[in-house]
N, C-alpha and C. Protein backbone atom coordinates (compact mmCIF):
# COMPACT_ATOMS: atom_id res chain seq x y z
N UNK A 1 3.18 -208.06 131.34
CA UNK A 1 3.91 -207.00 130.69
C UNK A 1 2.97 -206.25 129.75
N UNK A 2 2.52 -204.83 129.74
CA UNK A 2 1.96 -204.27 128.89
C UNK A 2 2.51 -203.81 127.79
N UNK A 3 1.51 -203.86 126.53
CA UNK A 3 1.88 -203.46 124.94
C UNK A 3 1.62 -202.19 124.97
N UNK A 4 1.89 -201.22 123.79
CA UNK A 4 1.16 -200.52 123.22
C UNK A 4 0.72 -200.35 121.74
N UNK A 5 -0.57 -200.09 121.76
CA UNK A 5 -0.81 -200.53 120.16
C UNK A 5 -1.36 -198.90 119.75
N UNK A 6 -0.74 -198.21 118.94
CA UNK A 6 -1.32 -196.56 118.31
C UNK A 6 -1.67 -196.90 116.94
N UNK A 7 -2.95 -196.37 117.12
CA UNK A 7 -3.07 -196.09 115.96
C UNK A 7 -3.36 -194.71 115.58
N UNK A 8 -3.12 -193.82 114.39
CA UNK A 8 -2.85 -192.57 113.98
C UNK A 8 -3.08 -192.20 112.16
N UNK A 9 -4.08 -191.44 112.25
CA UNK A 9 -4.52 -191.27 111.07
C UNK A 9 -4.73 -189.24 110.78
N UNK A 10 -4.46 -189.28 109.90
CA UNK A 10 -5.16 -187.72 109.26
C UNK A 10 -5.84 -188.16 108.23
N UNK A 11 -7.39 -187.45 108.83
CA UNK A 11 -8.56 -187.85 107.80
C UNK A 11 -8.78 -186.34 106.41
N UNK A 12 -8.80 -186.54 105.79
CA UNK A 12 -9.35 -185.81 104.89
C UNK A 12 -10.89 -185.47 105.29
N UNK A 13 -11.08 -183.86 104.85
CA UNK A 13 -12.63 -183.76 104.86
C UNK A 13 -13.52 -185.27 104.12
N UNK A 14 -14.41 -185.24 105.27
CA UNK A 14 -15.36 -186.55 105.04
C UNK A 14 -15.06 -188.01 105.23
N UNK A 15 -13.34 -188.02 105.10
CA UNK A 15 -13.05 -189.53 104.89
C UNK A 15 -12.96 -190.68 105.95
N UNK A 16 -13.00 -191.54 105.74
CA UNK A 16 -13.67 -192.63 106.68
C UNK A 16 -12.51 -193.71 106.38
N UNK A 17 -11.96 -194.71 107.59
CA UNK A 17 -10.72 -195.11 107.57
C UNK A 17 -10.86 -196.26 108.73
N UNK A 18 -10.07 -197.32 108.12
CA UNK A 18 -10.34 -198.17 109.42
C UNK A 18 -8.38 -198.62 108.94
N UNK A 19 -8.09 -199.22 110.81
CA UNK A 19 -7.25 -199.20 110.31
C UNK A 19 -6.63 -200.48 111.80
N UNK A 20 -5.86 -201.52 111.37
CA UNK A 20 -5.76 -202.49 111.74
C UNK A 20 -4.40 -203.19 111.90
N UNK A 21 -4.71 -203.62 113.86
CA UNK A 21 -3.13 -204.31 114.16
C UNK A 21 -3.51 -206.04 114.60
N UNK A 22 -2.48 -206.88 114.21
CA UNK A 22 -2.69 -208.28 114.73
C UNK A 22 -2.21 -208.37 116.28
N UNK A 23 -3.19 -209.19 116.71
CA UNK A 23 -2.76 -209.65 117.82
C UNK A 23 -1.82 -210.98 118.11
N UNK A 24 -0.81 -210.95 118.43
CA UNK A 24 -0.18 -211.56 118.47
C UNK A 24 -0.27 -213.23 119.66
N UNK A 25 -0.91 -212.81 120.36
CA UNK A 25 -1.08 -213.73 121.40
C UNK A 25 -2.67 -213.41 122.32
N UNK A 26 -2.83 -214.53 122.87
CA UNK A 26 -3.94 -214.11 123.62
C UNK A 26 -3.50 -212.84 124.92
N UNK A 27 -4.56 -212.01 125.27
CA UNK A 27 -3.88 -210.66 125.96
C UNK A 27 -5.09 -210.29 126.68
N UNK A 28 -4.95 -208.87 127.29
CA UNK A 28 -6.65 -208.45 127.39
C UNK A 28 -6.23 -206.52 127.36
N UNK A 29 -7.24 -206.57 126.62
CA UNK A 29 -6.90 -204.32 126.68
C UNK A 29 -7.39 -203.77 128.03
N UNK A 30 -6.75 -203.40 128.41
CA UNK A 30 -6.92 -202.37 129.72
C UNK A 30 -7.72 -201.29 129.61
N UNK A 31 -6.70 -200.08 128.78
CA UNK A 31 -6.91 -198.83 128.52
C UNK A 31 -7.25 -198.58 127.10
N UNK A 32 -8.26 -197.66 126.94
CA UNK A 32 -7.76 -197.37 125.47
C UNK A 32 -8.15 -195.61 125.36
N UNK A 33 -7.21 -194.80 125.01
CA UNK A 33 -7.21 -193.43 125.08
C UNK A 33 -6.66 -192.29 123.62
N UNK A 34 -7.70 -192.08 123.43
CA UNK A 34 -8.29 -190.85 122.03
C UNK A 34 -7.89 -189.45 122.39
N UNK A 35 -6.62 -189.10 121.36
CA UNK A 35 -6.84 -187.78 121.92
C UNK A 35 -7.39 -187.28 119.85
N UNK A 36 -8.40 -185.82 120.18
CA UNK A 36 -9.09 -185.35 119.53
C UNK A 36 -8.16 -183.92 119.84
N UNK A 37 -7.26 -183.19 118.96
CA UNK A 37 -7.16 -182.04 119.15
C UNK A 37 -8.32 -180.72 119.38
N UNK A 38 -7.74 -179.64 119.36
CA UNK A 38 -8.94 -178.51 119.33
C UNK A 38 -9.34 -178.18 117.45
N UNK A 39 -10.79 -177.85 117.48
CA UNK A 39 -10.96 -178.02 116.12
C UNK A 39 -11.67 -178.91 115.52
N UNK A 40 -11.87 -180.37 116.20
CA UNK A 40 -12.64 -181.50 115.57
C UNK A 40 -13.89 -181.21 115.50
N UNK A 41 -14.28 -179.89 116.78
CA UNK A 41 -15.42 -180.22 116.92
C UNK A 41 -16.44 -181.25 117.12
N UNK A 42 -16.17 -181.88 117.85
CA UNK A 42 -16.86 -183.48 117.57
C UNK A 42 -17.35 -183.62 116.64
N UNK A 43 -16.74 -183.53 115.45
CA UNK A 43 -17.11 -183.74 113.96
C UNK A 43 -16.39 -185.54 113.64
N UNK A 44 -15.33 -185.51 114.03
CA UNK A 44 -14.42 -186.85 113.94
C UNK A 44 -15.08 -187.81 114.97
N UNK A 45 -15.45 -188.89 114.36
CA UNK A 45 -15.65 -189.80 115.72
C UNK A 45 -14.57 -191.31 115.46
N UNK A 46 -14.69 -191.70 116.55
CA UNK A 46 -13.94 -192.96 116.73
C UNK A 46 -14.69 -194.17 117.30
N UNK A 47 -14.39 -195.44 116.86
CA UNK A 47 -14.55 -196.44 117.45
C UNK A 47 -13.46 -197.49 117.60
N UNK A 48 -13.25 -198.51 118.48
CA UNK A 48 -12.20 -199.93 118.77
C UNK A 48 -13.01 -200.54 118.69
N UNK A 49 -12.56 -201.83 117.65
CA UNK A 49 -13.12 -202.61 117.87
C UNK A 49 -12.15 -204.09 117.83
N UNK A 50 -12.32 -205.55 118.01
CA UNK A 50 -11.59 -206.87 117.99
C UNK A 50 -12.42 -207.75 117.51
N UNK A 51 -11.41 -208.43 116.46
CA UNK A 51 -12.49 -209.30 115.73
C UNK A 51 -13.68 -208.31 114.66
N UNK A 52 -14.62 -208.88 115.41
CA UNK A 52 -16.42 -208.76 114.87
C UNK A 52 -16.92 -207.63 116.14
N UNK A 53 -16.25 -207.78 116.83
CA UNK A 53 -16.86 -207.08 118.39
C UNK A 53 -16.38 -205.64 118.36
N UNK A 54 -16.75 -204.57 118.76
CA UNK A 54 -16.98 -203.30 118.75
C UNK A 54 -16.55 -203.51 120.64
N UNK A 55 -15.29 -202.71 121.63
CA UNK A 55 -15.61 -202.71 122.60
C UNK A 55 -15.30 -201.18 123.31
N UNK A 56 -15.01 -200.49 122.56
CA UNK A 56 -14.74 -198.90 123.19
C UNK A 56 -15.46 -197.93 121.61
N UNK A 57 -16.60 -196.98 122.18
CA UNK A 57 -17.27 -198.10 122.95
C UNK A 57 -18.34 -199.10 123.10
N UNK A 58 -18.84 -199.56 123.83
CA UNK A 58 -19.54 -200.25 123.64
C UNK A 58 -21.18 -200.50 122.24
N UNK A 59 -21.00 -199.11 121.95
CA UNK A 59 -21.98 -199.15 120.47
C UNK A 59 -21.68 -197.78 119.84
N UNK A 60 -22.34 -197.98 119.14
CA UNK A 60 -21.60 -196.10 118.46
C UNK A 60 -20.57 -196.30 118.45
N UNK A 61 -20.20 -194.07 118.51
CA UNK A 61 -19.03 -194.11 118.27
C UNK A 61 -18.61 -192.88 119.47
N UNK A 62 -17.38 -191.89 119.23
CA UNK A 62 -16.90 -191.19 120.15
C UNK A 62 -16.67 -190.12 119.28
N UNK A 63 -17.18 -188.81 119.77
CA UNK A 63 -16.55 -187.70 119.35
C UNK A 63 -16.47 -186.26 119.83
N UNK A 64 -15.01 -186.09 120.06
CA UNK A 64 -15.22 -184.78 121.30
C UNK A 64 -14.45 -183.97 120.31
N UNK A 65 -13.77 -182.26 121.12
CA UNK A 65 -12.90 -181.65 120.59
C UNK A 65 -12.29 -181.27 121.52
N UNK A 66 -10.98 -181.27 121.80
CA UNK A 66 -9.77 -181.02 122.03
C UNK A 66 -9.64 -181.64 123.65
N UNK A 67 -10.10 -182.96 123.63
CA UNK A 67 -10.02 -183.43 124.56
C UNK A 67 -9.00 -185.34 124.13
N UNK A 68 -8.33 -185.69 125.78
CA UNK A 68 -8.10 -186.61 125.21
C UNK A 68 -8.45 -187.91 126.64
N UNK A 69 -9.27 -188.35 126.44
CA UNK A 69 -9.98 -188.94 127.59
C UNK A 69 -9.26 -190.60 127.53
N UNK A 70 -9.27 -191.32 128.85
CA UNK A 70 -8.71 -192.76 128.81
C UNK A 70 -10.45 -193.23 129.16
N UNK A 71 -10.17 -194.55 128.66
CA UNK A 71 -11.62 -195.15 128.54
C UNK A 71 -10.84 -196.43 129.43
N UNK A 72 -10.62 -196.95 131.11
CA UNK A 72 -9.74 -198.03 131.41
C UNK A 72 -10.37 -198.58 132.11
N UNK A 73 -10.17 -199.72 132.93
CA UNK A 73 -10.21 -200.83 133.00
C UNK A 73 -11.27 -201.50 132.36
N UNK A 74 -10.61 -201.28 131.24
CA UNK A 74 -12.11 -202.31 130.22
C UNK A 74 -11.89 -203.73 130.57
N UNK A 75 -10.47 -204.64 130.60
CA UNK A 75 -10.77 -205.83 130.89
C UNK A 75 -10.86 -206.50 129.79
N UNK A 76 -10.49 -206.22 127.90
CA UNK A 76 -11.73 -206.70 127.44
C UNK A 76 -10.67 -207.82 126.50
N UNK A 77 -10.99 -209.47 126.89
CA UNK A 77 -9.99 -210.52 125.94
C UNK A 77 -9.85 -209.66 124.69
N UNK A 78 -8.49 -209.88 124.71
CA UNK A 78 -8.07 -210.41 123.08
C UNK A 78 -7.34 -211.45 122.75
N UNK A 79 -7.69 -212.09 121.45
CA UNK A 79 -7.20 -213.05 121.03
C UNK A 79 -6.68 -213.52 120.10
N UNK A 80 -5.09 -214.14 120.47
CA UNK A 80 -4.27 -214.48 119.33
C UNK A 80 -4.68 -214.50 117.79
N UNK A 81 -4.01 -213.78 116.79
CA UNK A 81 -4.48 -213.75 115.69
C UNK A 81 -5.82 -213.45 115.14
N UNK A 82 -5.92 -212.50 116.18
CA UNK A 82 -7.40 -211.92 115.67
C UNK A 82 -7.24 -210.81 115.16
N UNK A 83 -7.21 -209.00 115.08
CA UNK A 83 -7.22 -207.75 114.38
C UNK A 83 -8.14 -206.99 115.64
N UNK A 84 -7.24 -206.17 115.85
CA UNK A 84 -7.97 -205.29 117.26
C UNK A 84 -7.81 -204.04 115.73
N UNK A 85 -8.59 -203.15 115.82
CA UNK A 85 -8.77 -202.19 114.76
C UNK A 85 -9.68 -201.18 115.04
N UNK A 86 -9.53 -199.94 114.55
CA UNK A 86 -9.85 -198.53 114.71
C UNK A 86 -10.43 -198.23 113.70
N UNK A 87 -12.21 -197.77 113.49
CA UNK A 87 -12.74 -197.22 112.82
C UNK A 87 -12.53 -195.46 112.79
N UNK A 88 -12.11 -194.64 112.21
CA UNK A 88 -12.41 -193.60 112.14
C UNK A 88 -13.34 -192.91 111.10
N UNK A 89 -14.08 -191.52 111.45
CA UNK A 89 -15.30 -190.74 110.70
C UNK A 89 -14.55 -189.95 110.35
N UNK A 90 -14.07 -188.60 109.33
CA UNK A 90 -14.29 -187.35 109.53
C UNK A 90 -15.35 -187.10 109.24
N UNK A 91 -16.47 -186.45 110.11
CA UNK A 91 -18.07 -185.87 109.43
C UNK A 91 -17.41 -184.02 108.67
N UNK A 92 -16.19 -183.64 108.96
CA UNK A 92 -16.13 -181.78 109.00
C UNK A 92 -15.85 -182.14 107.17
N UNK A 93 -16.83 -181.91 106.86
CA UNK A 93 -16.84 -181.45 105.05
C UNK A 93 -15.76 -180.32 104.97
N UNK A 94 -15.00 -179.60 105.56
CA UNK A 94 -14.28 -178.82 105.35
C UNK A 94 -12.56 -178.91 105.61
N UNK A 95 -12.85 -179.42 106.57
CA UNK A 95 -10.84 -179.82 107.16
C UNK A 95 -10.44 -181.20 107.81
N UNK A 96 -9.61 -181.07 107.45
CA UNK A 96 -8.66 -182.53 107.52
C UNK A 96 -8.29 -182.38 109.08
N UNK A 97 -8.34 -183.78 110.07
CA UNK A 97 -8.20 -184.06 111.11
C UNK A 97 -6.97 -185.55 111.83
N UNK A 98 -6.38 -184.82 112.48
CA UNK A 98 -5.43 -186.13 112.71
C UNK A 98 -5.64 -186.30 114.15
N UNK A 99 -5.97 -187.79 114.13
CA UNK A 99 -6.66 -188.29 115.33
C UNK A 99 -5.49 -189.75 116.21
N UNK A 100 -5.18 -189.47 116.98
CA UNK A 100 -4.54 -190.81 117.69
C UNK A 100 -4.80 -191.38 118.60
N UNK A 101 -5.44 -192.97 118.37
CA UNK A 101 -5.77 -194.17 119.46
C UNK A 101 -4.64 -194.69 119.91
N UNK A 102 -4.72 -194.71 121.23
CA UNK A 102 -3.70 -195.70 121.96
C UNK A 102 -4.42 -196.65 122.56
N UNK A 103 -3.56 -197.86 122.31
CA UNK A 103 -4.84 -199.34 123.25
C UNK A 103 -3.48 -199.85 124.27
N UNK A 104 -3.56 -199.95 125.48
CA UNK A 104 -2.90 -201.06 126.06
C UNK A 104 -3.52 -202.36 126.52
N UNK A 105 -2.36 -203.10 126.04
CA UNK A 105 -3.00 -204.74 126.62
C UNK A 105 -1.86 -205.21 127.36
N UNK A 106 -2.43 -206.14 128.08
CA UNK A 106 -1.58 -206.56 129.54
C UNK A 106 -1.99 -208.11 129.44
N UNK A 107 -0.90 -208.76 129.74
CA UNK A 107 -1.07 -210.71 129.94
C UNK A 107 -1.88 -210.88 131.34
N UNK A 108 -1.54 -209.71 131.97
CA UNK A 108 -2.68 -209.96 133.21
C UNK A 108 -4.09 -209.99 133.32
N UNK A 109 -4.26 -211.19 133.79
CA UNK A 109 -6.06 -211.17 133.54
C UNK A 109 -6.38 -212.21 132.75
N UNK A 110 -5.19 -212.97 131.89
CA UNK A 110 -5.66 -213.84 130.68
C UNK A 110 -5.66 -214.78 131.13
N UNK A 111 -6.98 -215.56 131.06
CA UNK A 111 -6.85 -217.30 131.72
C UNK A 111 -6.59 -218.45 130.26
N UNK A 112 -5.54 -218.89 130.63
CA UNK A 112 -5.19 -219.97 129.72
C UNK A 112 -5.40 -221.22 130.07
């Protein structure tokens, strides 16, 4: 059965934000999909990360404008009582940006 986990922020010029959901059970994320309105300029970037681990994506970070791209079959465990969590940037010294992560996780795939 798949979850959905959003996360949704409006950054202030410059401000930097992380922002964090528990995992409830062991799972694994499928998809995870950023939409960046028009305007960010790839000034806003994003990262997912679980735990200590960084996995969308895989280093850095992400930053487009007015696009909203799925990043899927990542595949990638998660695990009970750990914090799957969303770093966000604003770099635009000038305007405030509201940015929304969606993660799905699915019991399929999880070996117990």
């Amino acid at each position: 059965m798949a979850e959905i986990k959003t996360f949704s922020k409006t950054l202030a010029a410059l401000e930097g934000y992380r922002q964090f959901k528990r995992i409830s059970k062991d799972t694994v994320a499928k998809d995870v999909t950023i939409h960046w309105p028009a305007g960010c300029n790839a000034l806003v970037s994003v990262a997912v990360f679980h735990g200590p681990k960084q996995f969308c994506p895989r280093q850095g970070a992400l930053a487009l404008d007015g696009a909203t791209p799925t990043y899927g079959n990542l595949n990638e465990p998660l695990f009970a009582n750990e914090e799957l969590w969303v770093e966000f940037q604003n770099g635009d010294s000038v305007n405030e940006h509201s940015i929304t992560v969606t993660v799905i996780i699915e019991d399929e795939g999880v070996e117990n």
